[in-house]
C-alpha atoms as a PDB file:
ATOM      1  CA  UNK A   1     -17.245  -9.295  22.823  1.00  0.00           C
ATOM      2  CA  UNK A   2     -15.659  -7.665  19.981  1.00  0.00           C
ATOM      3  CA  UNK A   3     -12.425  -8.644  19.008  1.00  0.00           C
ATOM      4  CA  UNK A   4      -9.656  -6.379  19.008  1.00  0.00           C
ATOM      5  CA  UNK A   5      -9.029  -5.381  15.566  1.00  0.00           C
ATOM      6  CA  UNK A   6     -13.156  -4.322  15.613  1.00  0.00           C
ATOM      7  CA  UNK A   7     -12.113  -2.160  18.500  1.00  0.00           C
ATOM      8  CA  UNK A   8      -9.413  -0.481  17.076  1.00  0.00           C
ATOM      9  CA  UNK A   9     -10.468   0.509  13.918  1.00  0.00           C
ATOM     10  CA  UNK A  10     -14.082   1.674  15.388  1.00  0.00           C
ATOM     11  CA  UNK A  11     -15.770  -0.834  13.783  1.00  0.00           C
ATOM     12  CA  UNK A  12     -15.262   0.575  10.158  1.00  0.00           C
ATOM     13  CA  UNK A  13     -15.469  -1.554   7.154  1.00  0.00           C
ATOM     14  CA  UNK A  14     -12.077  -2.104   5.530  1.00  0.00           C
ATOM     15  CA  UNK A  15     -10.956   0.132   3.008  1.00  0.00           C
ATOM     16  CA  UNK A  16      -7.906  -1.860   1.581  1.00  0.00           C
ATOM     17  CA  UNK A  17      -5.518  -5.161   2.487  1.00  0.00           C
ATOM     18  CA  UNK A  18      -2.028  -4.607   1.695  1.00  0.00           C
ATOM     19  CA  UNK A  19       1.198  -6.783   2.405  1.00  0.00           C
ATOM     20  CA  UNK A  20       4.697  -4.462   3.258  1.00  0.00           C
ATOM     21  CA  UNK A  21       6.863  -6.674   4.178  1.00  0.00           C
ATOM     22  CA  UNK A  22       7.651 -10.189   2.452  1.00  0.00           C
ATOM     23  CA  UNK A  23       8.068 -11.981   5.688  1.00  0.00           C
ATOM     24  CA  UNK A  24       7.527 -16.007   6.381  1.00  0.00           C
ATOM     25  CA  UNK A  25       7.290 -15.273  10.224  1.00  0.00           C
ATOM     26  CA  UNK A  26       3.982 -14.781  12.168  1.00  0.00           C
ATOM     27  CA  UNK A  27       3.026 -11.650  13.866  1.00  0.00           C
ATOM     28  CA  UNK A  28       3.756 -11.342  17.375  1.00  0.00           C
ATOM     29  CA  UNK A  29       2.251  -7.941  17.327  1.00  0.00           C
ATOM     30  CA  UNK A  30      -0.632  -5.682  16.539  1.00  0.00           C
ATOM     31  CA  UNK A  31       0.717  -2.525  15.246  1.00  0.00           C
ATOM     32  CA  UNK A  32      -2.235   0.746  16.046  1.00  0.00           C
ATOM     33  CA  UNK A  33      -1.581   3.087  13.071  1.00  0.00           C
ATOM     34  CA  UNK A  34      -2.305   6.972  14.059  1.00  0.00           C
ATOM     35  CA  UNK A  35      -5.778   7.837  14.768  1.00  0.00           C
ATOM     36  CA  UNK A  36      -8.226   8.301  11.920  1.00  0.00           C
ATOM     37  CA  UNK A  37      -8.754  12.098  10.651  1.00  0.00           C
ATOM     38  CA  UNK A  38     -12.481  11.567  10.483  1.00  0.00           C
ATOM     39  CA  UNK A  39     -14.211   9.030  12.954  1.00  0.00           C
ATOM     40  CA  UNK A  40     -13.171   6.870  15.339  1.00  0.00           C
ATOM     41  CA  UNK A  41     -10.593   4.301  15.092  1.00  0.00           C
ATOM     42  CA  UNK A  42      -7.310   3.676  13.746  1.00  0.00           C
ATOM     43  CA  UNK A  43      -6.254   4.432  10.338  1.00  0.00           C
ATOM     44  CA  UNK A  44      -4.399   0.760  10.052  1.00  0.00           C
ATOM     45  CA  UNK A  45      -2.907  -1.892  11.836  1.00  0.00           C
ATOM     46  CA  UNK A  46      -0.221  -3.666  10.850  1.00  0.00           C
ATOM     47  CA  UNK A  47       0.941  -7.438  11.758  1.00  0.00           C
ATOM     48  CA  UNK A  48       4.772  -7.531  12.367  1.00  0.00           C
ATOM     49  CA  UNK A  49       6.757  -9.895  13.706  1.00  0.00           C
ATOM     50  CA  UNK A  50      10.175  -9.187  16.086  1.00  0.00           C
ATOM     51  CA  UNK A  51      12.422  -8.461  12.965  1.00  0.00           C
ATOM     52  CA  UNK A  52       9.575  -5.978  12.144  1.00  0.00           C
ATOM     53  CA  UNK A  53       8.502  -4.155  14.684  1.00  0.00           C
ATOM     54  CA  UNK A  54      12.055  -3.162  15.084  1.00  0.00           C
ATOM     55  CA  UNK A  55      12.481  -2.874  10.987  1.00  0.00           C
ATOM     56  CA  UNK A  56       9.390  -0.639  10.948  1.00  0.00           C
ATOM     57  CA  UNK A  57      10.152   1.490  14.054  1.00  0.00           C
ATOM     58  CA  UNK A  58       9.710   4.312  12.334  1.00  0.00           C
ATOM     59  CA  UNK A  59       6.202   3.685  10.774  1.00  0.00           C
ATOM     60  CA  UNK A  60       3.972   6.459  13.118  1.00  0.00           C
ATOM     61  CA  UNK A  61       2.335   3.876  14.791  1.00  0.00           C
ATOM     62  CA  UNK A  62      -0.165   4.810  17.999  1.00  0.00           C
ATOM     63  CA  UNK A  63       1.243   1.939  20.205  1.00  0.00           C
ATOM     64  CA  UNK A  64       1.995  -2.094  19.470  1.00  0.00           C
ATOM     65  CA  UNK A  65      -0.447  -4.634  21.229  1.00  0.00           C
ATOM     66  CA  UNK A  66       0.483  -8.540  21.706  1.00  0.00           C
ATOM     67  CA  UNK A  67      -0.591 -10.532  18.277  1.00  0.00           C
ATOM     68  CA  UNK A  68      -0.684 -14.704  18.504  1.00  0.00           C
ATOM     69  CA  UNK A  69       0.050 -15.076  15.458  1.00  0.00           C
ATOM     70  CA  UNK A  70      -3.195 -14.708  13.689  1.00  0.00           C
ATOM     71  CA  UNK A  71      -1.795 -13.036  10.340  1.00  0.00           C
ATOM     72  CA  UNK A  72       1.827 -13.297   8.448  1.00  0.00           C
ATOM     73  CA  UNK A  73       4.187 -10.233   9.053  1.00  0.00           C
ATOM     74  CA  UNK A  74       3.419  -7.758   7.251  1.00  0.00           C
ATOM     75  CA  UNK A  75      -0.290  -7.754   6.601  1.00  0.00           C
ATOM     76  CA  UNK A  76      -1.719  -3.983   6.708  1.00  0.00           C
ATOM     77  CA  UNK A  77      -5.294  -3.515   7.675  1.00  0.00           C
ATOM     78  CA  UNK A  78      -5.927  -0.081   6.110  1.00  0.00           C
ATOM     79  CA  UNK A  79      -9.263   1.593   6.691  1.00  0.00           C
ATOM     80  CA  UNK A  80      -8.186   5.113   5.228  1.00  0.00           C
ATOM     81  CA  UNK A  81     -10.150   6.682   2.527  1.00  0.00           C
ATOM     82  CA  UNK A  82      -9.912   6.156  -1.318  1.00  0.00           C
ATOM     83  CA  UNK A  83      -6.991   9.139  -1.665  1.00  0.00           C
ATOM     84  CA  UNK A  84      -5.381   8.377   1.601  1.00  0.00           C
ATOM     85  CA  UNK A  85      -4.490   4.878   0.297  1.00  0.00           C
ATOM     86  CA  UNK A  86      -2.948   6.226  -2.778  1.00  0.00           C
ATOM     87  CA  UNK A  87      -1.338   9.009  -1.191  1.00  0.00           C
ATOM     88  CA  UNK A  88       0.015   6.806   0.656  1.00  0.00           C
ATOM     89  CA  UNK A  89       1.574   4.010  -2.444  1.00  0.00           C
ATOM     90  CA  UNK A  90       2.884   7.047  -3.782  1.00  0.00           C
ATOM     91  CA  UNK A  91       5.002   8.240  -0.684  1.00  0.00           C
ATOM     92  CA  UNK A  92       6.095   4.533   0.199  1.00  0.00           C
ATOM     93  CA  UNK A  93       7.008   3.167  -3.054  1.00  0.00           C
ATOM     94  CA  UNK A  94       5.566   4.395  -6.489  1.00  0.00           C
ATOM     95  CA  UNK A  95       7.290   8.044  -6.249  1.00  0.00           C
ATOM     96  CA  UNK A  96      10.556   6.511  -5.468  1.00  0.00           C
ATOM     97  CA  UNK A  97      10.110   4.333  -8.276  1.00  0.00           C
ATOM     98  CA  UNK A  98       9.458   6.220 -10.361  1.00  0.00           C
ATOM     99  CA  UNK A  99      10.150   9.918  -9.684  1.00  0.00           C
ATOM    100  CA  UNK A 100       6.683  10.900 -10.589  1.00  0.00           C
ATOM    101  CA  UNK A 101       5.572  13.197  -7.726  1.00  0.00           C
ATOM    102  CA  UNK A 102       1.262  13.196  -6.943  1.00  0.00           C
ATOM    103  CA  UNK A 103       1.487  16.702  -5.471  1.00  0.00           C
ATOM    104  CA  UNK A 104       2.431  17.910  -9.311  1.00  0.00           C
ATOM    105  CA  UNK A 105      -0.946  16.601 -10.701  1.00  0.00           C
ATOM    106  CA  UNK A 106      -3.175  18.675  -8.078  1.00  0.00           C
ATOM    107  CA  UNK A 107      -5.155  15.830  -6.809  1.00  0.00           C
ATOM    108  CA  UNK A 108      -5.615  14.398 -10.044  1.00  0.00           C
ATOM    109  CA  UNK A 109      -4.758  10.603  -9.385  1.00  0.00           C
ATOM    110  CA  UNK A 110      -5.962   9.461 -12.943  1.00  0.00           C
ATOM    111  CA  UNK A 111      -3.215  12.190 -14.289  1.00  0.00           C
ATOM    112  CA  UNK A 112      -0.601  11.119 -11.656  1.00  0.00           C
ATOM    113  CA  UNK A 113      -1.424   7.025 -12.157  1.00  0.00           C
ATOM    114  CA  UNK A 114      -1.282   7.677 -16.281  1.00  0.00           C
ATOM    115  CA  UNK A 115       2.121   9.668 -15.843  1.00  0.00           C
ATOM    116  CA  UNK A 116       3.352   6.460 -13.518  1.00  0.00           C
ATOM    117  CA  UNK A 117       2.337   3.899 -15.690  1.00  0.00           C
ATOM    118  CA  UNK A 118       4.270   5.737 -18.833  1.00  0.00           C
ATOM    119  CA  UNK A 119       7.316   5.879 -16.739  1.00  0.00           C
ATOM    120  CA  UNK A 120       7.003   1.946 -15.803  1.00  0.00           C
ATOM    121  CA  UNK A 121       6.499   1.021 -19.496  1.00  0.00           C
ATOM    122  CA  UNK A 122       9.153   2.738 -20.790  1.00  0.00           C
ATOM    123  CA  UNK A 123      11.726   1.204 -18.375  1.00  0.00           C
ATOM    124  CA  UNK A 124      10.320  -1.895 -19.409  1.00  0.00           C
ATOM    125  CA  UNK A 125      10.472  -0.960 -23.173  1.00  0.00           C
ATOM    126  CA  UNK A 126      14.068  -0.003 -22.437  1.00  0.00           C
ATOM    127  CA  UNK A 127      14.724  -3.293 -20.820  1.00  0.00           C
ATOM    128  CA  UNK A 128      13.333  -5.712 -23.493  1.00  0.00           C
ATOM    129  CA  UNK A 129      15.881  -3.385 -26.338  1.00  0.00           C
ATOM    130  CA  UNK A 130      18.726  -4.776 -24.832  1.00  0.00           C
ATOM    131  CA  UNK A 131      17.552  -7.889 -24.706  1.00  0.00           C
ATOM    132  CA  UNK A 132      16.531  -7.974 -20.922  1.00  0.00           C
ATOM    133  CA  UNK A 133      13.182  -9.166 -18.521  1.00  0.00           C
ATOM    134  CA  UNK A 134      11.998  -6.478 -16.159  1.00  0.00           C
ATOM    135  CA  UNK A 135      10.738  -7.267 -12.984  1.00  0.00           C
ATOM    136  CA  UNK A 136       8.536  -4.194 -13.460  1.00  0.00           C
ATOM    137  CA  UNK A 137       6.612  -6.084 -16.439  1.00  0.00           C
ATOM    138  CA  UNK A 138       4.419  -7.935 -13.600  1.00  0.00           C
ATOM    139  CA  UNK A 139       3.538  -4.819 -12.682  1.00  0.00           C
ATOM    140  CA  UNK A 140       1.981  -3.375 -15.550  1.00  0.00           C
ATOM    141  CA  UNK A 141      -1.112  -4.504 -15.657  1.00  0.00           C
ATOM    142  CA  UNK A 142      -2.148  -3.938 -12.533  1.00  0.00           C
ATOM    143  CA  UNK A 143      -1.048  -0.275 -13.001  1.00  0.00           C
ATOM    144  CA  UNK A 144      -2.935  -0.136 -16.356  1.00  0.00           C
ATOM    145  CA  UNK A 145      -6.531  -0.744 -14.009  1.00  0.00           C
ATOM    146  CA  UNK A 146      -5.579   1.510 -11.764  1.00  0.00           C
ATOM    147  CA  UNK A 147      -4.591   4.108 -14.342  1.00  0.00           C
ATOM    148  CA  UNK A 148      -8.290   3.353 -16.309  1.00  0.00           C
ATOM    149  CA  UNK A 149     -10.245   2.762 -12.926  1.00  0.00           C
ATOM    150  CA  UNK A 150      -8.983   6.248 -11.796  1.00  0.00           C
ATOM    151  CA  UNK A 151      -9.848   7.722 -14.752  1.00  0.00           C
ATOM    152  CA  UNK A 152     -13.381   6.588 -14.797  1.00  0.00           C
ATOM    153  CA  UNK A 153     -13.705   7.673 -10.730  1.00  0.00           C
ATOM    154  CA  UNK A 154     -13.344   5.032  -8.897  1.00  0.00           C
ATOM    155  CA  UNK A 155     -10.379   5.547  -6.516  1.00  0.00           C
ATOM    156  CA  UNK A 156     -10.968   2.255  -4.434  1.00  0.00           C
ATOM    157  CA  UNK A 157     -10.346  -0.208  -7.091  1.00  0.00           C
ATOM    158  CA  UNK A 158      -7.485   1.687  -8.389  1.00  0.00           C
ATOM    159  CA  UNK A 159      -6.125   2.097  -4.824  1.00  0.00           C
ATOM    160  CA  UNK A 160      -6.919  -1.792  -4.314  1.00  0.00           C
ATOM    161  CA  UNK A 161      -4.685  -2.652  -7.889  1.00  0.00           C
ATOM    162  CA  UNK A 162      -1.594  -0.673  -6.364  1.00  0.00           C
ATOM    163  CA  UNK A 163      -1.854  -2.537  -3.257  1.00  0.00           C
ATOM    164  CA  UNK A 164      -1.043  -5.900  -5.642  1.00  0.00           C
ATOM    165  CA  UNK A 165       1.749  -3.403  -7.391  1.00  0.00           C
ATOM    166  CA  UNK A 166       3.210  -2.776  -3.703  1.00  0.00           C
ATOM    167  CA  UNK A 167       3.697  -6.424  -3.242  1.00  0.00           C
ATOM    168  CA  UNK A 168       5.456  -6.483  -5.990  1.00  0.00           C
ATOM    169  CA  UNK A 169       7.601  -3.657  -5.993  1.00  0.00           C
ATOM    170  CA  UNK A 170       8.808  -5.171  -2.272  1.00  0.00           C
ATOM    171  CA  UNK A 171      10.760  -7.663  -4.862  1.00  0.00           C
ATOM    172  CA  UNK A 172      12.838  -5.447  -5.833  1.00  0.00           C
END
């Protein structure tokens, strides 16, 4: 019998693992993203425990099913493609921090991701002249991959190397 997450995301292999929320709680619940454009299935599911399921009540979510606990709060199962994933870092937490806007770049991600990253390092650069640690600095590494791994064409890894950036962005 397949298990439920096979079910709900039409048995399609697992485009990206991402964490939203720093939470120490359990999930309690199975949050069904919106259907997928193209195919069957969901195009996540998120874990979320009480606190987020209410926190997150706004995230489009098809419907909530019971969870026992089987992931931490927070954990997104994202089966989207390649430039849904990094549409979707930019609308949830690199455009706010950074201002840089995808939709300017035309669907260039490498051009987008290269403007990002320039924006990061100088904030950091600005930091570090008076003397002070950014928290962005943990971040720039990660950004520099997915900067060069969109350039060369390959959308996944650089989607997968904002994924760690999210995480850390939820720091701050």
């Amino acid at each position: 019998m397949p298990s439920i997450v096979q079910e709900l995301s039409g048995h399609r292999d697992l485009g990206g693992l991402r964490t939203v929320v720093e939470c120490t709680f359990k999930a309690t619940a199975l949050r069904e993203g919106p259907a997928q454009d193209s195919g069957p299935g969901a195009a996540w599911l998120a874990y979320l425990c009480p606190v987020h399921i209410v926190d997150l009540d706004g995230w489009p979510g098809a419907v909530d099913h019971p969870d026992n606990g089987t992931m931490p709060c927070g954990t997104v199962l994202d089966y989207r493609s390649d430039e849904q994933r990094l549409q979707s870092h930019a609308d949830l937490w690199l455009t706010p921090l950074t201002g840089i806007d995808p939709a300017a770049y035309g669907g260039m991600w490498a051009d987008f991701l290269d403007q990002a990253d320039r924006v990061l390092l100088a904030r950091v650069d600005e930091a570090a002249a008076v003397g002070e640690d950014s928290p962005l600095q943990n971040m720039l590494a990660m950004m520099d991959v997915a900067r060069r791994t969109a350039a060369q064409g390959d959308l996944g890894v650089a989607a997968t190397s904002l994924s760690y950036c999210e995480t850390l962005a939820s720091y701050l």
